[in-house]
C-alpha atoms as a PDB file:
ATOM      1  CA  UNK A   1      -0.131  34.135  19.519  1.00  0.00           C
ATOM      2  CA  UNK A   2       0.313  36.161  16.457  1.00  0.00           C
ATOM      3  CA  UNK A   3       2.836  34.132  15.565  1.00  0.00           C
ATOM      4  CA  UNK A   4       0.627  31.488  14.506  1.00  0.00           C
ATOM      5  CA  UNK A   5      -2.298  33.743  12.748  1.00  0.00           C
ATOM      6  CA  UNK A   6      -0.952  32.805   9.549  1.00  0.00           C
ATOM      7  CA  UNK A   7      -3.109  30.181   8.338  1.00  0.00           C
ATOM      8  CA  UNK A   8      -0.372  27.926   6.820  1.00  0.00           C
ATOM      9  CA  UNK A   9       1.920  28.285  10.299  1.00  0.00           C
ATOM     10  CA  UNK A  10      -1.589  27.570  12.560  1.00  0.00           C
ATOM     11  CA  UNK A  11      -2.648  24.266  10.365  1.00  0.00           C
ATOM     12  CA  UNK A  12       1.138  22.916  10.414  1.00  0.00           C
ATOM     13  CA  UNK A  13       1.019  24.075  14.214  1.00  0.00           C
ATOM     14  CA  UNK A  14      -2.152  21.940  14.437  1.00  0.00           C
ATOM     15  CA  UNK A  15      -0.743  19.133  12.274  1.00  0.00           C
ATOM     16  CA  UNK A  16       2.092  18.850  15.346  1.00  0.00           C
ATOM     17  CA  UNK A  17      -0.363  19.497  18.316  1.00  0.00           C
ATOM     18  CA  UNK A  18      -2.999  16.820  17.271  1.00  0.00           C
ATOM     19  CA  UNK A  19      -3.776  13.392  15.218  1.00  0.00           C
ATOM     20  CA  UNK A  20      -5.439  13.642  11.915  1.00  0.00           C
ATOM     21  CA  UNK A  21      -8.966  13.651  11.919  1.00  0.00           C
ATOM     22  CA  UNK A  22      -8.878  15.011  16.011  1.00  0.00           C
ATOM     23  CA  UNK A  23     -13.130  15.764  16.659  1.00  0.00           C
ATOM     24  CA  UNK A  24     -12.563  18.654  17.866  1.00  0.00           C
ATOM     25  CA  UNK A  25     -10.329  20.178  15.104  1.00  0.00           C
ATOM     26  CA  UNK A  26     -12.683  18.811  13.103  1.00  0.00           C
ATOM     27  CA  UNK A  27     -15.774  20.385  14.172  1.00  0.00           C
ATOM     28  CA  UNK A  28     -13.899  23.945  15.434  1.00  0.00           C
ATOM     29  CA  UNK A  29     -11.631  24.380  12.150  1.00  0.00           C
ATOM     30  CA  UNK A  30     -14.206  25.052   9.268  1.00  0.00           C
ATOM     31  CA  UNK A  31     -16.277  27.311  11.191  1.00  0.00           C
ATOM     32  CA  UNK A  32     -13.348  29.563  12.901  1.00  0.00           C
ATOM     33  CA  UNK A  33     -10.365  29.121  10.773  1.00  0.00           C
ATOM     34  CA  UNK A  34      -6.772  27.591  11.891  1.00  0.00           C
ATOM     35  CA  UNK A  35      -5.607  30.609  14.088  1.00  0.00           C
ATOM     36  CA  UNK A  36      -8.454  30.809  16.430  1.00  0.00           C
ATOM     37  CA  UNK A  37      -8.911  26.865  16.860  1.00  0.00           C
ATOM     38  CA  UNK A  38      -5.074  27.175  17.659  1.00  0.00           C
ATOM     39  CA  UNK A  39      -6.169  30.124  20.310  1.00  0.00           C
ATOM     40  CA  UNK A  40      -8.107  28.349  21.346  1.00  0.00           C
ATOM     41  CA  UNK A  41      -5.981  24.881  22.252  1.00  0.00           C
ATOM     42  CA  UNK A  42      -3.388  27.428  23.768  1.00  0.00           C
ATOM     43  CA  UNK A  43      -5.601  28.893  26.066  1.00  0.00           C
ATOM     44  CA  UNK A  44      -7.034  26.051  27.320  1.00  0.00           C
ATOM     45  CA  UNK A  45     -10.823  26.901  26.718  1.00  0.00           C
ATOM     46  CA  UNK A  46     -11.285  23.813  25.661  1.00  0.00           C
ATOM     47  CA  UNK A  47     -12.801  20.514  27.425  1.00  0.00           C
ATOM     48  CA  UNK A  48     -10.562  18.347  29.177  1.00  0.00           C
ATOM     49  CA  UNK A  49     -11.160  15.184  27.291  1.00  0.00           C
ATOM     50  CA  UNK A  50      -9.673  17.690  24.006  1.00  0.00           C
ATOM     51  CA  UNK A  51      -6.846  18.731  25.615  1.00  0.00           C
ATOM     52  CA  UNK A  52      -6.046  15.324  26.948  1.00  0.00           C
ATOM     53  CA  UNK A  53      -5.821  14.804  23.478  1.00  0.00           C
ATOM     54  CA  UNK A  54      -2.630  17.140  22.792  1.00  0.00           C
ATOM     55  CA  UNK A  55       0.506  16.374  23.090  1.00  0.00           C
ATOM     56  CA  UNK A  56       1.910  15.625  26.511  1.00  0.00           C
ATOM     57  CA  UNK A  57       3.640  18.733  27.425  1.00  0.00           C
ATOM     58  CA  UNK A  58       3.132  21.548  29.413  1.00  0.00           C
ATOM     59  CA  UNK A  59       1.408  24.263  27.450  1.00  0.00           C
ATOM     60  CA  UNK A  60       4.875  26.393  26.714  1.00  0.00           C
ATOM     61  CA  UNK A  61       6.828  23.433  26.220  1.00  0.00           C
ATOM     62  CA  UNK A  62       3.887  22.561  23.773  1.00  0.00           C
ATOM     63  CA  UNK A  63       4.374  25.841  21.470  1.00  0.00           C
ATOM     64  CA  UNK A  64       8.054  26.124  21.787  1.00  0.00           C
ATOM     65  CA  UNK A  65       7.986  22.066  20.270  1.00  0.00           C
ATOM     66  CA  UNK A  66       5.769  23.284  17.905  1.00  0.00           C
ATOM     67  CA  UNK A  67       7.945  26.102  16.850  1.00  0.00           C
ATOM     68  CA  UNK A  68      11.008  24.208  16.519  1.00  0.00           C
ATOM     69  CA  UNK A  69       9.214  21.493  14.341  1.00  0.00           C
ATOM     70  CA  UNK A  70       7.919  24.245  11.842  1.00  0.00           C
ATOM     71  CA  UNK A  71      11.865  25.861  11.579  1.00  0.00           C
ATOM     72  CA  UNK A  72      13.076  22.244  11.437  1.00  0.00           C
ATOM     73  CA  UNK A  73      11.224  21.490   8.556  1.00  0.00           C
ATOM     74  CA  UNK A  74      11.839  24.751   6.858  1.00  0.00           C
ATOM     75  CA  UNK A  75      15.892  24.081   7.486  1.00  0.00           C
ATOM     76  CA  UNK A  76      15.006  20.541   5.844  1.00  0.00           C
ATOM     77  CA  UNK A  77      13.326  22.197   2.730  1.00  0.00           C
ATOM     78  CA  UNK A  78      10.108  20.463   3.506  1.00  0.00           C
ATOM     79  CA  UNK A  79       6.664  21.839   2.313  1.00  0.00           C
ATOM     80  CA  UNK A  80       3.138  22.374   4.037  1.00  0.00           C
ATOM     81  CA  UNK A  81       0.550  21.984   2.057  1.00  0.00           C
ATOM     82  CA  UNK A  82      -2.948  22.988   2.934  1.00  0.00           C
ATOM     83  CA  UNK A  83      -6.381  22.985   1.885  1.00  0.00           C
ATOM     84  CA  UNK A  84      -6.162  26.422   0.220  1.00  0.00           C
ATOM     85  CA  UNK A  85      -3.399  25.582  -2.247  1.00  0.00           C
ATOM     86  CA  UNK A  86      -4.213  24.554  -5.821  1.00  0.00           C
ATOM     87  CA  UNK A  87      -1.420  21.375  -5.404  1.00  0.00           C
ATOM     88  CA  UNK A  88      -3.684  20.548  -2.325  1.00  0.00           C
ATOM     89  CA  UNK A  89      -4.694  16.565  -3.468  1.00  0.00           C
ATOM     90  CA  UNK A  90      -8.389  16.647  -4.704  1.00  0.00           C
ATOM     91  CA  UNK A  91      -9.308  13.406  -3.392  1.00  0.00           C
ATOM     92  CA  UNK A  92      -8.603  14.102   0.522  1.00  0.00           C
ATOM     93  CA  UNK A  93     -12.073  15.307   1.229  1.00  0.00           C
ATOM     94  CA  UNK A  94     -13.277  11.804   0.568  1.00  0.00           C
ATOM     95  CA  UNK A  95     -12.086  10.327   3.944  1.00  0.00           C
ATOM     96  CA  UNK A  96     -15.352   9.749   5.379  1.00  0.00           C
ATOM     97  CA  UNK A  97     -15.573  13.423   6.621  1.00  0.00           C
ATOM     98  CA  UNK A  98     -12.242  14.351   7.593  1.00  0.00           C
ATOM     99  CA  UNK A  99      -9.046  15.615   6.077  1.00  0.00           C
ATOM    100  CA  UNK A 100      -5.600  16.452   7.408  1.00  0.00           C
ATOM    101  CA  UNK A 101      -5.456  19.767   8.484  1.00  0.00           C
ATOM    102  CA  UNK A 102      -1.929  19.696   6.291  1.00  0.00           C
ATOM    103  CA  UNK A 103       0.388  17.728   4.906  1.00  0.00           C
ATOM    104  CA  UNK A 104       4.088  17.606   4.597  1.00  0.00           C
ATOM    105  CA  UNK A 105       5.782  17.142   1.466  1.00  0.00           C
ATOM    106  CA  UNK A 106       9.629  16.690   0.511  1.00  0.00           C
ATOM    107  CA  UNK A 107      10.997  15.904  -3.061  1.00  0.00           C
ATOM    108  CA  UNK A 108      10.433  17.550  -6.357  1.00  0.00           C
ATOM    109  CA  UNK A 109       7.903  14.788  -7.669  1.00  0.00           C
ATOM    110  CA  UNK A 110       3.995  15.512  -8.472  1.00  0.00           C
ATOM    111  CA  UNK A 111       1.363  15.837  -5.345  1.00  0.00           C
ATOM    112  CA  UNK A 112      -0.901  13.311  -6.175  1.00  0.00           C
ATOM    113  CA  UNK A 113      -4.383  14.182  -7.648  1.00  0.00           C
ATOM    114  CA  UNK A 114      -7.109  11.111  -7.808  1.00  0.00           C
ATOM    115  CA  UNK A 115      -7.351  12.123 -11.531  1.00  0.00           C
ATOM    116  CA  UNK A 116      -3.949  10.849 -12.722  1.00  0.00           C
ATOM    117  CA  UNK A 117      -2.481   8.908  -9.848  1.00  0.00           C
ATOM    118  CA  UNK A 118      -3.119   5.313  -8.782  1.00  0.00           C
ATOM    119  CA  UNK A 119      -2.076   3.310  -5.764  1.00  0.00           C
ATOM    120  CA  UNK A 120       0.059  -0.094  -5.707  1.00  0.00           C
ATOM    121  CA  UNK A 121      -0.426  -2.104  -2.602  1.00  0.00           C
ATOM    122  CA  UNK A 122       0.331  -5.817  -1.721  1.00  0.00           C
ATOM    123  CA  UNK A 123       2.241  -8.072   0.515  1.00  0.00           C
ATOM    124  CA  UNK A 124       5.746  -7.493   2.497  1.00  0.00           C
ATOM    125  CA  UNK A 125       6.361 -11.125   2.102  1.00  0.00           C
ATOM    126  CA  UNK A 126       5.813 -10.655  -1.622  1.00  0.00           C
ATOM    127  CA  UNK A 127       6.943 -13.647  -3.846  1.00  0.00           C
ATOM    128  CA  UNK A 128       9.040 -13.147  -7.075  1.00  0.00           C
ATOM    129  CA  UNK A 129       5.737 -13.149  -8.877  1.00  0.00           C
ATOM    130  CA  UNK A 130       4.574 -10.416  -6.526  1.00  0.00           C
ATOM    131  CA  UNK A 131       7.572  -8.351  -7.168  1.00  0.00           C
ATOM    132  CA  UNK A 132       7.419  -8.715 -10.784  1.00  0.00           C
ATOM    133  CA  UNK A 133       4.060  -7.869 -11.369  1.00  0.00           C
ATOM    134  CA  UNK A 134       4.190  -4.778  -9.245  1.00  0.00           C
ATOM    135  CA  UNK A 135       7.125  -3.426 -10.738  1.00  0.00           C
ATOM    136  CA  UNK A 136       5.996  -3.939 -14.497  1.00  0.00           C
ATOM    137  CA  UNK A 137       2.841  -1.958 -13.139  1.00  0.00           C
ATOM    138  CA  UNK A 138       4.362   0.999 -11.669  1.00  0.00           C
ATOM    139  CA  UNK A 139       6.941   1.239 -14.536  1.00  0.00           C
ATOM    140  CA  UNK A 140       4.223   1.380 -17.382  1.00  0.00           C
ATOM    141  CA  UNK A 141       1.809   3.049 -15.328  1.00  0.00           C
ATOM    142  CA  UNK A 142       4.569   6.198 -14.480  1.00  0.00           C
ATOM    143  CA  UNK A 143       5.621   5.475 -18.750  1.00  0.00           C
ATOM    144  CA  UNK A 144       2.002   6.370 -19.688  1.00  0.00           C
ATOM    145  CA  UNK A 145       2.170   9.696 -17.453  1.00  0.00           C
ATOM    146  CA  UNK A 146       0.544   7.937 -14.450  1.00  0.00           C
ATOM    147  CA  UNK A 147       1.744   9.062 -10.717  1.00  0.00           C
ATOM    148  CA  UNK A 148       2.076   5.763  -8.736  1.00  0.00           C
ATOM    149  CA  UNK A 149       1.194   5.973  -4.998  1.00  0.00           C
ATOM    150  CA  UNK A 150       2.701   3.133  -2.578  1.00  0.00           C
ATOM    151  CA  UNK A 151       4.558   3.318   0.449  1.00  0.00           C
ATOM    152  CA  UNK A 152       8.353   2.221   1.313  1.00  0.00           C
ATOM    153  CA  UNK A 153       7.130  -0.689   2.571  1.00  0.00           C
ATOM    154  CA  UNK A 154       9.090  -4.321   2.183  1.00  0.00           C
ATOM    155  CA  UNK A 155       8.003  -6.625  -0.555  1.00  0.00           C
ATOM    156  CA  UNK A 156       5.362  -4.943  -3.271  1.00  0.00           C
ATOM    157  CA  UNK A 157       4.952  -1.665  -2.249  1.00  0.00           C
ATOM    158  CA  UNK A 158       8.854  -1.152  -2.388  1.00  0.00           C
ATOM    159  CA  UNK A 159       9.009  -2.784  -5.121  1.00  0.00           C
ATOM    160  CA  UNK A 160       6.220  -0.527  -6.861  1.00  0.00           C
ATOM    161  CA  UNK A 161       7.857   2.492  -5.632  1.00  0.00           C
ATOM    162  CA  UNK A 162      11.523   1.468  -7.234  1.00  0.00           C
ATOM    163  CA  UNK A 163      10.093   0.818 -10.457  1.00  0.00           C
ATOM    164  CA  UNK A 164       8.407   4.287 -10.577  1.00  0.00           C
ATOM    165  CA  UNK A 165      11.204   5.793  -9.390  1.00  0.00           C
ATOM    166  CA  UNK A 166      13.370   3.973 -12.491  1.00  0.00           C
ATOM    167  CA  UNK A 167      10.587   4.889 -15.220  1.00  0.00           C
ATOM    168  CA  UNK A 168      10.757   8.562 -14.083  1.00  0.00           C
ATOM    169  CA  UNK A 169      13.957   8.751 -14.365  1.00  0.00           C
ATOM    170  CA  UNK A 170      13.850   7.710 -17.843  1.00  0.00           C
ATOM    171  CA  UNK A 171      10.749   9.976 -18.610  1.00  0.00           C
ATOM    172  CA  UNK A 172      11.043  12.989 -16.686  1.00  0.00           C
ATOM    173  CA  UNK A 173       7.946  12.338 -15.241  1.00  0.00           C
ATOM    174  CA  UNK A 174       8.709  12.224 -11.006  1.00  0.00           C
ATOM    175  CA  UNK A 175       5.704   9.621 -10.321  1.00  0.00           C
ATOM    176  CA  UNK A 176       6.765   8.098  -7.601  1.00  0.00           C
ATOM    177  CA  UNK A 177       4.967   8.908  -4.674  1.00  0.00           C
ATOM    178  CA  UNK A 178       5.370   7.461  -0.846  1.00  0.00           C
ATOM    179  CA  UNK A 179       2.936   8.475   1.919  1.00  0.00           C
ATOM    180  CA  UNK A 180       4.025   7.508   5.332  1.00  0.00           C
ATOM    181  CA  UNK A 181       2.575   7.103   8.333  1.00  0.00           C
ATOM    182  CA  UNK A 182       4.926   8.478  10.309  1.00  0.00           C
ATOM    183  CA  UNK A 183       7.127  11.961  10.091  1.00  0.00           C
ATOM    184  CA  UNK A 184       9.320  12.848   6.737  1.00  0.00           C
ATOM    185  CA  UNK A 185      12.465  12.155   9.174  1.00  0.00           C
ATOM    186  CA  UNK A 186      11.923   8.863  10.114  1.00  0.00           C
ATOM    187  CA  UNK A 187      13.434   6.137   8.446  1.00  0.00           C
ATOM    188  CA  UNK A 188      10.953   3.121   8.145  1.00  0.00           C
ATOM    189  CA  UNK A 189      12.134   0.173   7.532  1.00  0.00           C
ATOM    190  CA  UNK A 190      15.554   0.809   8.113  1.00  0.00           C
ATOM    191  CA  UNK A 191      15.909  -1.556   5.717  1.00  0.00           C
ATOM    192  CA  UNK A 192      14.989   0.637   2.737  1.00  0.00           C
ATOM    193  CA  UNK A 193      17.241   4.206   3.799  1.00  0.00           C
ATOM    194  CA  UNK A 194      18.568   4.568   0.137  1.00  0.00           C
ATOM    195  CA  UNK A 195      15.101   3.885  -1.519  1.00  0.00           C
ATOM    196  CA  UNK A 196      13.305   6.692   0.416  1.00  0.00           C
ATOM    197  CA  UNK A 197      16.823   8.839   0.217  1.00  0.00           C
ATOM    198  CA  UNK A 198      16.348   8.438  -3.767  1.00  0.00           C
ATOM    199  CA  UNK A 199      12.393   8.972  -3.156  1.00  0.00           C
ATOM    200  CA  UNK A 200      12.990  12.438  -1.499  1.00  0.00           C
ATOM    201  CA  UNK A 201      15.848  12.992  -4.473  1.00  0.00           C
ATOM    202  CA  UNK A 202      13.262  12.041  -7.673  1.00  0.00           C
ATOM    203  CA  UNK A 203       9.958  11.569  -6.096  1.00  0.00           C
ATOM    204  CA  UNK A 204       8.140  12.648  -3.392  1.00  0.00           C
ATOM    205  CA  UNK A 205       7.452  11.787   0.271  1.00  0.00           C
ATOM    206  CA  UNK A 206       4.492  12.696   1.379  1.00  0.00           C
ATOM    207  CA  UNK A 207       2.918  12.689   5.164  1.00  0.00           C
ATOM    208  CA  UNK A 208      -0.186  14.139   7.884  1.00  0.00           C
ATOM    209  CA  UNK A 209       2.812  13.868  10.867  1.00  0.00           C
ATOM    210  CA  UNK A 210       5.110  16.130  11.561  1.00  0.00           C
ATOM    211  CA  UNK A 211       8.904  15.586  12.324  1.00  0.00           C
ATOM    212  CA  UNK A 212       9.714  13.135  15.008  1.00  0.00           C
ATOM    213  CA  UNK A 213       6.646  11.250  14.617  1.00  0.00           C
ATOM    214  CA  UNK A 214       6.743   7.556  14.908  1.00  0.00           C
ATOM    215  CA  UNK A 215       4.507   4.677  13.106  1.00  0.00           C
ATOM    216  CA  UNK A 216       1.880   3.408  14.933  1.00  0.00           C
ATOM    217  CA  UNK A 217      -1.195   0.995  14.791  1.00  0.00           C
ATOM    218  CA  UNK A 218      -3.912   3.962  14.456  1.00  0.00           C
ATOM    219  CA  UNK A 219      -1.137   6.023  12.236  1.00  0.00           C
ATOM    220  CA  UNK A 220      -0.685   2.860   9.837  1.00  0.00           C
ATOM    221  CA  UNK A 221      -4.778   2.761   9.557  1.00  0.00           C
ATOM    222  CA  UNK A 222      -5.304   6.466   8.989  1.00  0.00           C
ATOM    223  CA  UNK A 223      -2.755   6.304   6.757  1.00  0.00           C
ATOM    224  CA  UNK A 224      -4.122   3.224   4.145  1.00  0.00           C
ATOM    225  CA  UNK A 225      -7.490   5.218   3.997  1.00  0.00           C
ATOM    226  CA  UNK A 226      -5.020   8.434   2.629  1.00  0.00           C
ATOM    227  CA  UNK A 227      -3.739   6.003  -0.006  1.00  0.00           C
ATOM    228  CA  UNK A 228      -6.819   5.487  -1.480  1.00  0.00           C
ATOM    229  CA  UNK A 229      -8.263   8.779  -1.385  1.00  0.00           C
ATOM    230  CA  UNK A 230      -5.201  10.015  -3.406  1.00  0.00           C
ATOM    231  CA  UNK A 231      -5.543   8.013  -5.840  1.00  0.00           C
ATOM    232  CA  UNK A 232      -8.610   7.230  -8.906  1.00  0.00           C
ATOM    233  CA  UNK A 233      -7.772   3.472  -8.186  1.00  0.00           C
ATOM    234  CA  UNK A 234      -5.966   0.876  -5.994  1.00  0.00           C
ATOM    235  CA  UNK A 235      -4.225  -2.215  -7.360  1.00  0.00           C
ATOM    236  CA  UNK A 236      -3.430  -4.969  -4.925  1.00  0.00           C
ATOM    237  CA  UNK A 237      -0.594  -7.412  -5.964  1.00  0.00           C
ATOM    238  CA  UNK A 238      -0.377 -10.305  -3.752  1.00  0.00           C
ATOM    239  CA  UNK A 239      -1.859  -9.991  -0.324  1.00  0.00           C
ATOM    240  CA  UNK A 240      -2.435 -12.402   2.355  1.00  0.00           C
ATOM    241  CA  UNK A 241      -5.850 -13.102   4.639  1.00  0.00           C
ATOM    242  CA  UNK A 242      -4.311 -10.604   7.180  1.00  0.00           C
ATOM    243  CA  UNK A 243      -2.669  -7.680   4.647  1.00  0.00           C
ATOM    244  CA  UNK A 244      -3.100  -4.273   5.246  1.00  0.00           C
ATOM    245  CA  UNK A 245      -3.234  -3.801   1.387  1.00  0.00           C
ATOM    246  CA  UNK A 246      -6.821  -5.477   1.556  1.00  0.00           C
ATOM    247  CA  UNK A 247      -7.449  -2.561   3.755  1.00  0.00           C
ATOM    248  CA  UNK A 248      -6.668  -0.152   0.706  1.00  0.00           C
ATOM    249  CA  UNK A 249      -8.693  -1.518  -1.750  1.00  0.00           C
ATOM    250  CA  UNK A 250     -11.484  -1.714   0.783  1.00  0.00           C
ATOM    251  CA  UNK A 251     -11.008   2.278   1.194  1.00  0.00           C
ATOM    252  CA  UNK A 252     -10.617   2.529  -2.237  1.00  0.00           C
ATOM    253  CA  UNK A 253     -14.071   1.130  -2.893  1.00  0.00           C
ATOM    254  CA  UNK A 254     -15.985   2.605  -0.214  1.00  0.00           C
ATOM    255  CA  UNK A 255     -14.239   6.467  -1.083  1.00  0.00           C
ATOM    256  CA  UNK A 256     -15.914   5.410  -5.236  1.00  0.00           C
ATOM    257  CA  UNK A 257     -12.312   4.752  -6.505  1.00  0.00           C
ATOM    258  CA  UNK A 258     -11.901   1.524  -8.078  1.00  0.00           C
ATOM    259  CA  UNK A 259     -10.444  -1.526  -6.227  1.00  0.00           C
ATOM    260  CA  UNK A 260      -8.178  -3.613  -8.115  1.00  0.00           C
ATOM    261  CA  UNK A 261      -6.660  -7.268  -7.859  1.00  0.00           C
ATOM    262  CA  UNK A 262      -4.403  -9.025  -9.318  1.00  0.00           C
ATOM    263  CA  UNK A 263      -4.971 -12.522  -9.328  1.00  0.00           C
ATOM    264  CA  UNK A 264      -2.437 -15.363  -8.042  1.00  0.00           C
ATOM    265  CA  UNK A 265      -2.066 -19.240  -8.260  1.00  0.00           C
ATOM    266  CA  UNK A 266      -4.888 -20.633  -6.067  1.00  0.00           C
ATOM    267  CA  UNK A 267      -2.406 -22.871  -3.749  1.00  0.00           C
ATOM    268  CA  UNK A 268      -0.208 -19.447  -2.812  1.00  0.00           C
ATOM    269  CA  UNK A 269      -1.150 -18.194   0.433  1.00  0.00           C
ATOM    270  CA  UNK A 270       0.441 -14.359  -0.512  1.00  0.00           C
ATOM    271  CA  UNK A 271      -2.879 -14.615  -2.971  1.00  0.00           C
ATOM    272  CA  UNK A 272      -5.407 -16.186  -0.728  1.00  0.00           C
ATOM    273  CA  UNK A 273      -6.359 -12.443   0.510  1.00  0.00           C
ATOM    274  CA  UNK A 274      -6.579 -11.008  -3.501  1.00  0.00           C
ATOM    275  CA  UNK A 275      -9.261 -14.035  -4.561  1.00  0.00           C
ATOM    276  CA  UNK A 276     -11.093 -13.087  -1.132  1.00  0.00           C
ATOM    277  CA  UNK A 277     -11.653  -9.745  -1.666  1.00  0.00           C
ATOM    278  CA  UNK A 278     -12.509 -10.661  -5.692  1.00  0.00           C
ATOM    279  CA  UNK A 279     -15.187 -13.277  -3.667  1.00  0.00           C
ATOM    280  CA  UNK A 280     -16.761 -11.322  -1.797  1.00  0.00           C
ATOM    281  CA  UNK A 281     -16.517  -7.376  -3.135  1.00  0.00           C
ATOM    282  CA  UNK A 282     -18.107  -8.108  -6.650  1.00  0.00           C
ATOM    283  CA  UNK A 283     -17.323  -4.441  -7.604  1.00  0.00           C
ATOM    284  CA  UNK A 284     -13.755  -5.511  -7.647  1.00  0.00           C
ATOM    285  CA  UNK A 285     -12.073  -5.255 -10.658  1.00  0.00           C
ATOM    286  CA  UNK A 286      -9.549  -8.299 -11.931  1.00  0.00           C
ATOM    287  CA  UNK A 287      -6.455  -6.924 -13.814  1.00  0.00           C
ATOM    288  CA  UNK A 288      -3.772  -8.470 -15.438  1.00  0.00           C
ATOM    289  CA  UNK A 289      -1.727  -6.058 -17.175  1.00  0.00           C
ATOM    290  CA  UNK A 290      -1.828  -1.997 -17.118  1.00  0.00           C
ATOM    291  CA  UNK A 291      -3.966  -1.962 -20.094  1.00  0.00           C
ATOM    292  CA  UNK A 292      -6.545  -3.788 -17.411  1.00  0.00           C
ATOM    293  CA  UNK A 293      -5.699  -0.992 -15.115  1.00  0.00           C
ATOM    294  CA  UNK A 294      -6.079   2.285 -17.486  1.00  0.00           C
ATOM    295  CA  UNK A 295      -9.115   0.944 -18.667  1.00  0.00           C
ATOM    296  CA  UNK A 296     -10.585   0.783 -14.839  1.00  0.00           C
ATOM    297  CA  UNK A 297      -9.141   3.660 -14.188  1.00  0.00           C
ATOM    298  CA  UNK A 298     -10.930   5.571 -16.887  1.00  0.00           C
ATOM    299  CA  UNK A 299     -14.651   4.148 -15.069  1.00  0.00           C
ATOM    300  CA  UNK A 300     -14.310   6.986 -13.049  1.00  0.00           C
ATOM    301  CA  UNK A 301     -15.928  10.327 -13.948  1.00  0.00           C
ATOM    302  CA  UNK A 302     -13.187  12.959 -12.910  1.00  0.00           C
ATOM    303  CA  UNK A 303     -14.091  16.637 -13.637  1.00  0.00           C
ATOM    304  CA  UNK A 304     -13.373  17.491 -17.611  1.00  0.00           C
ATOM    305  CA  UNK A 305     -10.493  20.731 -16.171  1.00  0.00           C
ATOM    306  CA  UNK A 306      -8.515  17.461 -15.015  1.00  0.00           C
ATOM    307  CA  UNK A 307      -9.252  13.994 -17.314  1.00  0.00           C
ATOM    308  CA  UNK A 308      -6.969  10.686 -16.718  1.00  0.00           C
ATOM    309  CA  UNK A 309      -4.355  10.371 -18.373  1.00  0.00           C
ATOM    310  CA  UNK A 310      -1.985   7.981 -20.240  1.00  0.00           C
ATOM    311  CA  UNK A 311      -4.660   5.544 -21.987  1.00  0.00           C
ATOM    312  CA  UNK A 312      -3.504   2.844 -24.137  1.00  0.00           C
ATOM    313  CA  UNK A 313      -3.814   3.798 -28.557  1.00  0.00           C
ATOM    314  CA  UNK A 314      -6.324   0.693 -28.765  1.00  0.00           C
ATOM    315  CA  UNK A 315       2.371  -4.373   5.244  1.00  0.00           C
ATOM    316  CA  UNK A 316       1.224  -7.962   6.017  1.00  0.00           C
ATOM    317  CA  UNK A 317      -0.756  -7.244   9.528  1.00  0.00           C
END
């Protein structure tokens, strides 16, 4: 398997073979290092339940997959990013224990760091409000040298990630980042094709799956925790009872980051889940501007070699 000794080839490898946060990978990795743990999956020394785990191939099918995914991506121009690089995001190791083992990266934007990047979340049945708000956010925030963090979701979060997109155009800055929960070559929704096309043109896509992966339930959840660990804070515009951008904030909070709402007429039921989480999570902040939303941002005591940045002068479930 020398092949796969080098440790940027094993982690993608492992990135292909198993789900983020996978026990085993988790408790093998840090002790023996991404070649042997992939030795170790290839020889089958492992228990049943962890290879059960794997992908459901035969064990050469399995490498020769895993082999065309990593020239695939190379072909595509995509990056892996691991642990050991400096551009590796700071804020991963905050996901209650785990971390991908890599990530995959395409575009020429910024890889988030929690220091100077904050996440825009809300409703896929977002209402013109909704829309509004989130992309006066993300434009401003990107303006003041912020890197927004959404996904290419319908309603806010596309929204979020147009406007950034727009303002780093005009800047220079490349804040606009998507993280998917599925693999850089799948086109979720199908709806949106030119917005992540102009994403992987200006921005950057971001993702823990390799090619060919699909969205699923457990992907979608892993994947709202990683948007809150990227980022120093989460804003929510517009989010119902049921919306996985409550989910966010709710990482957000429990990772330290700051949680964020943005508040909507009572009668509106796209709001009912913002005043809820307001209710009942009194460390939630209410903003209602990005002044509101640098000054939150700057509660949070990031190392001095990397401050915040760009102060003010003064997927409905």
């Amino acid at each position: 398997m020398d092949e796969f000794h080098d440790e940027r080839t094993a982690r993608a490898t492992l990135g292909w073979l198993c789900e983020p946060g996978n026990p085993f990978v988790q408790q093998f990795l840090p002790a023996h290092g991404a070649a042997e743990t992939v030795d170790m999956l290839s020889s089958g020394q492992v228990p049943l339940a962890v290879r059960a785990g794997l992908r459901n191939l035969t064990q050469s099918r399995l490498w020769a997959n895993a082999r065309a995914v990593l020239a695939d991506a190379q072909r595509a121009g995509w990056k892996v990013l691991i642990p050991q690089d400096e551009d590796w995001p700071a804020g991963l190791p905050d996901l209650n224990g785990w971390q991908p083992v890599c990530l995959w990266a395409h575009g020429p934007g910024r890889i988030p760091q929690p220091a100077t990047s904050v996440s825009i979340v809300g409703s896929r049945a977002a209402t013109s409000y909704g829309l509004n708000v989130a992309s006066d956010l993300a434009f401003q925030l990107v303006d003041r040298q912020w890197t927004v963090v959404s996904t290419p979701a319908l309603g806010v979060d596309g929204a979020a990630m147009r406007a950034a997109l727009a303002a780093g155009t005009s800047t220079g800055n490349g804040g606009a980042v998507a993280v998917l929960p599925h693999g850089l070559d799948q086109i979720h929704p199908p709806q949106h094709r030119n917005l992540l096309s102009q994403l992987a043109d200006q921005g950057l896509l971001l993702s823990a799956w390799p090619a060919g992966a699909q969205p699923t339930r457990e992907r979608v959840k892993t994947n709202l925790a990683m948007l809150a660990a990227l980022s120093a804070g989460t804003v929510v515009v517009e989010a119902s009872w049921r919306s996985h951008a409550l989910g966010v904030a709710r990482h957000a909070l429990t990772a330290g980051r700051v949680g964020m709402v943005v508040p909507g007429p009572i009668t509106s039921a796209t709001s009912a889940g913002c005043h809820e989480l307001l209710r009942t999570q009194p460390q939630t902040r209410l903003v209602t501007g990005v002044d509101d939303v640098v000054a939150d941002l700057r509660r949070i005591p990031w190392p001095s070699s990397s401050p915040p940045v760009g102060g003010s002068d003064d997927t409905d479930a």
